[in-house]
N, C-alpha and C. Protein backbone atom coordinates (compact mmCIF):
# COMPACT_ATOMS: atom_id res chain seq x y z
N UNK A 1 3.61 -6.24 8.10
CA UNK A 1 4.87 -6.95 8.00
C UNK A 1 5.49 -6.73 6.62
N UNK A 2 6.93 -6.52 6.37
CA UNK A 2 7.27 -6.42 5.25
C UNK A 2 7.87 -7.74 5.24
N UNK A 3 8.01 -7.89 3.42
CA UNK A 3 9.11 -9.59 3.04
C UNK A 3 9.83 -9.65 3.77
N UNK A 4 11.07 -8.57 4.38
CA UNK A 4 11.97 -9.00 4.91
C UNK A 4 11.63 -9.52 6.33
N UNK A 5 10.54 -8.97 6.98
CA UNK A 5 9.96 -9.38 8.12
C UNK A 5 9.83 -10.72 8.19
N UNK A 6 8.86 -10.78 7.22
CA UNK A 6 7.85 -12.47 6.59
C UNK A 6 9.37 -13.57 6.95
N UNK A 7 10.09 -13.32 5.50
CA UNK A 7 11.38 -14.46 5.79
C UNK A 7 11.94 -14.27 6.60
N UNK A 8 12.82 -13.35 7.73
CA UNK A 8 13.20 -13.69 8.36
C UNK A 8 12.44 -14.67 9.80
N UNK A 9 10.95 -14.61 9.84
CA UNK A 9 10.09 -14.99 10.51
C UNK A 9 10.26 -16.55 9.95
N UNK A 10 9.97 -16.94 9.42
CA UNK A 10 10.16 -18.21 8.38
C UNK A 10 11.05 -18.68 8.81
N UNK A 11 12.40 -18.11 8.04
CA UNK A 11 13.41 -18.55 8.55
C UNK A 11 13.67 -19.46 10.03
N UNK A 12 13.75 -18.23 11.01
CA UNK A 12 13.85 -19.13 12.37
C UNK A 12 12.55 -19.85 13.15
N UNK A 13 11.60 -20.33 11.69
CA UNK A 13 10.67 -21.50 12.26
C UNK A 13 9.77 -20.69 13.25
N UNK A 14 9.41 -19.31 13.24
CA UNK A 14 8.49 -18.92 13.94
C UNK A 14 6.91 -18.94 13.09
N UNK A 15 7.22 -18.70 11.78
CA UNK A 15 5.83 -19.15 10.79
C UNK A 15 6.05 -19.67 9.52
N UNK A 16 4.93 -19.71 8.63
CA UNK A 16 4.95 -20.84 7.50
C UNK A 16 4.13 -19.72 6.97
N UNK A 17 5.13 -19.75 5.91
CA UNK A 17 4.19 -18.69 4.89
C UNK A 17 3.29 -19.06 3.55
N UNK A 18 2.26 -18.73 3.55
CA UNK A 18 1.30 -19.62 2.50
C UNK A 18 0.72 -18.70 1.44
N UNK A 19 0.82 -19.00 0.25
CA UNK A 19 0.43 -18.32 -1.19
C UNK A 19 -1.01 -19.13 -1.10
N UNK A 20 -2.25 -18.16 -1.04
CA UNK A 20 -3.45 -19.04 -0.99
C UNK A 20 -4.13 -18.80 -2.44
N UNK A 21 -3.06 -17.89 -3.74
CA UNK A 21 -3.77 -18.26 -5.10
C UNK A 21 -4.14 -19.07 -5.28
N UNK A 22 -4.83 -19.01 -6.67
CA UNK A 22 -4.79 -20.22 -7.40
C UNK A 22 -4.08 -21.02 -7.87
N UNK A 23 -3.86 -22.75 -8.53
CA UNK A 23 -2.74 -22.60 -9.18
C UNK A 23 -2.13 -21.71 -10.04
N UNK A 24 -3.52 -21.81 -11.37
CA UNK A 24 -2.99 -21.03 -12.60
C UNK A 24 -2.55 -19.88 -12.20
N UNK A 25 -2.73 -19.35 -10.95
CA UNK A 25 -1.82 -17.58 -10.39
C UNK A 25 -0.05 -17.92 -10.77
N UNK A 26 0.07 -19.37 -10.25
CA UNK A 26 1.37 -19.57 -9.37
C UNK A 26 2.59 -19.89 -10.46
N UNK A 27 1.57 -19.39 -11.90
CA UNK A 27 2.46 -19.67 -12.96
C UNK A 27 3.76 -18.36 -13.31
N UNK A 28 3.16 -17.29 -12.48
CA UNK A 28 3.23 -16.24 -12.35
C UNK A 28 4.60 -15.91 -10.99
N UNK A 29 4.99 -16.88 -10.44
CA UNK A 29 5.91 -17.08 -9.57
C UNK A 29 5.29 -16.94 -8.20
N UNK A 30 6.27 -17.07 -7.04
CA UNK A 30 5.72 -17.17 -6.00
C UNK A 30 7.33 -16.77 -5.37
N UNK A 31 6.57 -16.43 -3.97
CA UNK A 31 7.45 -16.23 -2.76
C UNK A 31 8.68 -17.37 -2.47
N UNK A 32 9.90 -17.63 -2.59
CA UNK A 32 10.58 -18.70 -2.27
C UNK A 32 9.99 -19.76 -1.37
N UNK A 33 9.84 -18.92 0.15
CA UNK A 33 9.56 -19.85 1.10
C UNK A 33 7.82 -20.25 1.52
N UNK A 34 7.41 -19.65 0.30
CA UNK A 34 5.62 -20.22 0.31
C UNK A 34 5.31 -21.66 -0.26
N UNK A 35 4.36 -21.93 1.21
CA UNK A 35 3.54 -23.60 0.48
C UNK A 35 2.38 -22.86 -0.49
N UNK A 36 1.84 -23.79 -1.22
CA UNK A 36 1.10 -23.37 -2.05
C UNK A 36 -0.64 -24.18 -1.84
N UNK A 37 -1.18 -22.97 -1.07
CA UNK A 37 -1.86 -23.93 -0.93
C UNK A 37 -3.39 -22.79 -1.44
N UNK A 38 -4.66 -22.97 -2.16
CA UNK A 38 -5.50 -22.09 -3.04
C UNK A 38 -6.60 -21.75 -1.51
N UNK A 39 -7.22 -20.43 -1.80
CA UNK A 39 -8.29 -20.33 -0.65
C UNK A 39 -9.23 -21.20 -1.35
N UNK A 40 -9.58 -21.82 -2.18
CA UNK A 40 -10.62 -22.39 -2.60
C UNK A 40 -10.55 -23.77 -2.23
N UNK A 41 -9.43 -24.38 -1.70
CA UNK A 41 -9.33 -26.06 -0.83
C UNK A 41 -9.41 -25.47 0.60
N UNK A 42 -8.93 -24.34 0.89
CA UNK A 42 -9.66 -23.47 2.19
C UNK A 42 -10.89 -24.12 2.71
N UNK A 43 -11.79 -23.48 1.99
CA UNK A 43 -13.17 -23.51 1.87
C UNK A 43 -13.72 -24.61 1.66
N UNK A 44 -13.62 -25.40 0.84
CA UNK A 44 -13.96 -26.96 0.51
C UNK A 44 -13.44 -27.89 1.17
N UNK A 45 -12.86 -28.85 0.89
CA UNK A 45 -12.47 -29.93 1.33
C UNK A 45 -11.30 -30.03 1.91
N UNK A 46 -10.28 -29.03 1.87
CA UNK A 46 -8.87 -29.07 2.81
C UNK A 46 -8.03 -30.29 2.39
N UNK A 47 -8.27 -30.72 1.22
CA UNK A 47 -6.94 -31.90 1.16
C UNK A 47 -5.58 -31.50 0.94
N UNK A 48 -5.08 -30.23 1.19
CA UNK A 48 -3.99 -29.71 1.13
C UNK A 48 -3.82 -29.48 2.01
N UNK A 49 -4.64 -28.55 2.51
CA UNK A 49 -4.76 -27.56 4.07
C UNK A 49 -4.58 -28.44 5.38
N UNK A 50 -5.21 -29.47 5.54
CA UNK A 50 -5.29 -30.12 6.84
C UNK A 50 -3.83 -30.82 7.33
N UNK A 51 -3.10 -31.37 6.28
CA UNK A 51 -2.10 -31.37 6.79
C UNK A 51 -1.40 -30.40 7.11
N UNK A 52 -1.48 -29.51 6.71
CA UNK A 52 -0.29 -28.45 6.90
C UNK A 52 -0.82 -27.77 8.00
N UNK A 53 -2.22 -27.44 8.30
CA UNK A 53 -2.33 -26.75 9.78
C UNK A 53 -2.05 -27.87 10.70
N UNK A 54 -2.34 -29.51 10.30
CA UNK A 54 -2.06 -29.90 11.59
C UNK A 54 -0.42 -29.71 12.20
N UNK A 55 0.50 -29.92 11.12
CA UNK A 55 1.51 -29.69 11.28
C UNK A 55 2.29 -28.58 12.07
N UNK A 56 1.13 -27.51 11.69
CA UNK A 56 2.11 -26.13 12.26
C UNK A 56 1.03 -25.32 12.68
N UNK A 57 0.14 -26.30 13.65
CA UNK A 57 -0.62 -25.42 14.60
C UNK A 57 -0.05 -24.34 15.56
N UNK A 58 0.95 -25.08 15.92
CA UNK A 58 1.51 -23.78 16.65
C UNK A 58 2.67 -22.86 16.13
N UNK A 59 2.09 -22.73 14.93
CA UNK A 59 3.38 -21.60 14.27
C UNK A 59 2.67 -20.37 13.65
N UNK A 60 2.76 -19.23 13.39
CA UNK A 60 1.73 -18.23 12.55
C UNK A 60 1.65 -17.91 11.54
N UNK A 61 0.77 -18.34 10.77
CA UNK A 61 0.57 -18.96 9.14
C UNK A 61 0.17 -17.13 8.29
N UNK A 62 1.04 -17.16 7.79
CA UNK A 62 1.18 -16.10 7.42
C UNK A 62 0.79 -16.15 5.90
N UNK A 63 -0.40 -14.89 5.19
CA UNK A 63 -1.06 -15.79 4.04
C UNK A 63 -0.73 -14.26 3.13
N UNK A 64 -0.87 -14.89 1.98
CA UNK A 64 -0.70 -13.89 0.84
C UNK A 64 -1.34 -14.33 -0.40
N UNK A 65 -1.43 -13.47 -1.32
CA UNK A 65 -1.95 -13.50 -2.72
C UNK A 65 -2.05 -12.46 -3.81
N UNK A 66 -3.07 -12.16 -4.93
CA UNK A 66 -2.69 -11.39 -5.67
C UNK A 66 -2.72 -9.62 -5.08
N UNK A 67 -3.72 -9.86 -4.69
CA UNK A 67 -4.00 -8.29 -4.06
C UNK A 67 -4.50 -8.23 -2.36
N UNK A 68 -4.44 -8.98 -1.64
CA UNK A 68 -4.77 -8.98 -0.24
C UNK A 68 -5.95 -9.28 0.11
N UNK A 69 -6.83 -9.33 -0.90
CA UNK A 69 -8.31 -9.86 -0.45
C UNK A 69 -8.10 -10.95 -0.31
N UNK A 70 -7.63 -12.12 -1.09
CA UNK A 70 -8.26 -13.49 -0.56
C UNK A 70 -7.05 -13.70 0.49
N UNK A 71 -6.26 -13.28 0.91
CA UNK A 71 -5.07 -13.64 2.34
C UNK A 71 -6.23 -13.40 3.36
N UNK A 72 -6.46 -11.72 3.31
CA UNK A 72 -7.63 -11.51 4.59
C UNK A 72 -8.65 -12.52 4.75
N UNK A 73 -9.21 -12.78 4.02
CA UNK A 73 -10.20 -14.05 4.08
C UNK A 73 -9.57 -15.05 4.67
N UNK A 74 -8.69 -15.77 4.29
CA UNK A 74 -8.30 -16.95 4.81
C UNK A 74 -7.82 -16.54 6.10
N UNK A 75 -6.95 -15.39 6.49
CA UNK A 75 -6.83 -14.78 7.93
C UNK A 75 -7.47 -15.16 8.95
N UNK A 76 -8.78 -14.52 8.54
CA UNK A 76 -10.45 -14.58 9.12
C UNK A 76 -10.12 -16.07 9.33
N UNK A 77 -10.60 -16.45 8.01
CA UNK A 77 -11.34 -17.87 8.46
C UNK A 77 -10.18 -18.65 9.62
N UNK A 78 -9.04 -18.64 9.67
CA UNK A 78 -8.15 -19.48 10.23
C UNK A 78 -8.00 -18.90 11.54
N UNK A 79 -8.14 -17.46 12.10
CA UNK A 79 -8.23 -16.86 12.82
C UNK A 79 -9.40 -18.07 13.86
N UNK A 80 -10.50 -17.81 13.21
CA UNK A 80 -11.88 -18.32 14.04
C UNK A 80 -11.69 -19.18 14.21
N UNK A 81 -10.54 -20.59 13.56
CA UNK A 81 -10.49 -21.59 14.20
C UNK A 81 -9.14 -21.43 14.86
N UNK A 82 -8.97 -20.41 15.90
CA UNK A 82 -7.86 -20.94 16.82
C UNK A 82 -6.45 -20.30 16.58
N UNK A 83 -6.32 -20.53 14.91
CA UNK A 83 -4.47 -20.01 14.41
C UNK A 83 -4.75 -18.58 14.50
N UNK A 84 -2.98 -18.25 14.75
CA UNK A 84 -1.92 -17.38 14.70
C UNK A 84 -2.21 -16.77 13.41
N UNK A 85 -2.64 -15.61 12.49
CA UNK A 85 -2.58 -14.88 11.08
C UNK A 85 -2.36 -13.93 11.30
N UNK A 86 -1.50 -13.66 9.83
CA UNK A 86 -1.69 -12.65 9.35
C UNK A 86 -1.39 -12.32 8.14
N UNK A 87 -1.62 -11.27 7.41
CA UNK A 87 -2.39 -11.21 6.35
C UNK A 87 -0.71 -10.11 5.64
N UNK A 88 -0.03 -11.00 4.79
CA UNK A 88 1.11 -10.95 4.13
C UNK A 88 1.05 -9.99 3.09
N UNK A 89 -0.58 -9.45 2.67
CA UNK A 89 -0.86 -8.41 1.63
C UNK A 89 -0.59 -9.09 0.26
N UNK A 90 0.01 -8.85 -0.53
CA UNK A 90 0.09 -8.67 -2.08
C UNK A 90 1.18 -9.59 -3.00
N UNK A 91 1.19 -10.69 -3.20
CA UNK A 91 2.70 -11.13 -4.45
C UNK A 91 3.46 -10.16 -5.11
N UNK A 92 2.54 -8.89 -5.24
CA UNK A 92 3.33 -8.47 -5.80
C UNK A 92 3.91 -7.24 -5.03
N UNK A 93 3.92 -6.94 -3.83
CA UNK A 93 4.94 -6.54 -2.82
C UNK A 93 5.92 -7.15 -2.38
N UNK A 94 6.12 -8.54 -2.30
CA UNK A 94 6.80 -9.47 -2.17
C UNK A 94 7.72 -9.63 -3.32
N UNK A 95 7.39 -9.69 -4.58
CA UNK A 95 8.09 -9.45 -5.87
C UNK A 95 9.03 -8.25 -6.14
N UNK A 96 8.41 -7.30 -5.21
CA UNK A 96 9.03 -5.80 -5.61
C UNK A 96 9.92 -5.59 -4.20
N UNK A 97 9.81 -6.23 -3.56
CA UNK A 97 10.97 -6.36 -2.44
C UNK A 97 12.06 -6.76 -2.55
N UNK A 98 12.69 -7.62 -3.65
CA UNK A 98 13.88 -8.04 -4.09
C UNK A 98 14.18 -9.41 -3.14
N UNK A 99 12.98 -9.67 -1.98
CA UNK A 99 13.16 -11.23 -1.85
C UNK A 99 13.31 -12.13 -2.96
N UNK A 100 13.63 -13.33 -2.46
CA UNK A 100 13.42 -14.10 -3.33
C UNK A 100 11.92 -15.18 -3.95
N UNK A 101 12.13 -14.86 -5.31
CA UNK A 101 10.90 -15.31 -5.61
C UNK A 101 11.37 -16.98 -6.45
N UNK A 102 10.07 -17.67 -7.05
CA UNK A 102 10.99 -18.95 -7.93
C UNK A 102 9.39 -19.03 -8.37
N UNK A 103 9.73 -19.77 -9.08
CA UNK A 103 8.07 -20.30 -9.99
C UNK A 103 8.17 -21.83 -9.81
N UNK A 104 6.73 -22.58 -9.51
CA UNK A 104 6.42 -23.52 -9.24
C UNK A 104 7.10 -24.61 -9.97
């Protein structure tokens, strides 16, 4: 999928696009229409995460980060329980797309 794919997907409420850095990444800017949510509350305790999948179980959570490893991971993991993924690749393809970006 390219950015322009991603947002226009967003856009008409077909998915929710999620920056799964860290914070300290997100100092670094982010995707306009990304929640911010770290693979590391992923993995642990979900006090970010659980609302937001309950919310948009049925939408396809579309994940990104610095270099595509930790999106694929969270892919995976969200995959096995049930959701819609896919794996958004890189911030900084998203940056170099001339979408719009904003900092936290």
């Amino acid at each position: 999928l390219t950015p322009a794919e991603i947002a226009k997907r967003v856009a008409n409420g077909r998915a929710v696009l999620i920056d799964v850095r860290e914070p300290s990444e997100w100092e670094a800017g982010v995707a306009a229409p990304a929640l911010l949510l770290p693979l590391s509350d992923l993995r642990g305790e979900r006090k970010s995460w659980a609302p937001v999948l309950a919310k948009h179980r049925d939408k396809e959570l579309i994940l990104y980060c610095r270099s595509g490893n930790r999106s694929g991971q969270a892919a995976s993991i969200l995959s096995g329980e049930g959701f819609r993924t896919a794996n958004g690749g890189s911030f900084g393809r998203w940056a170099s797309s001339g979408e719009l970006t904003r900092t936290p």
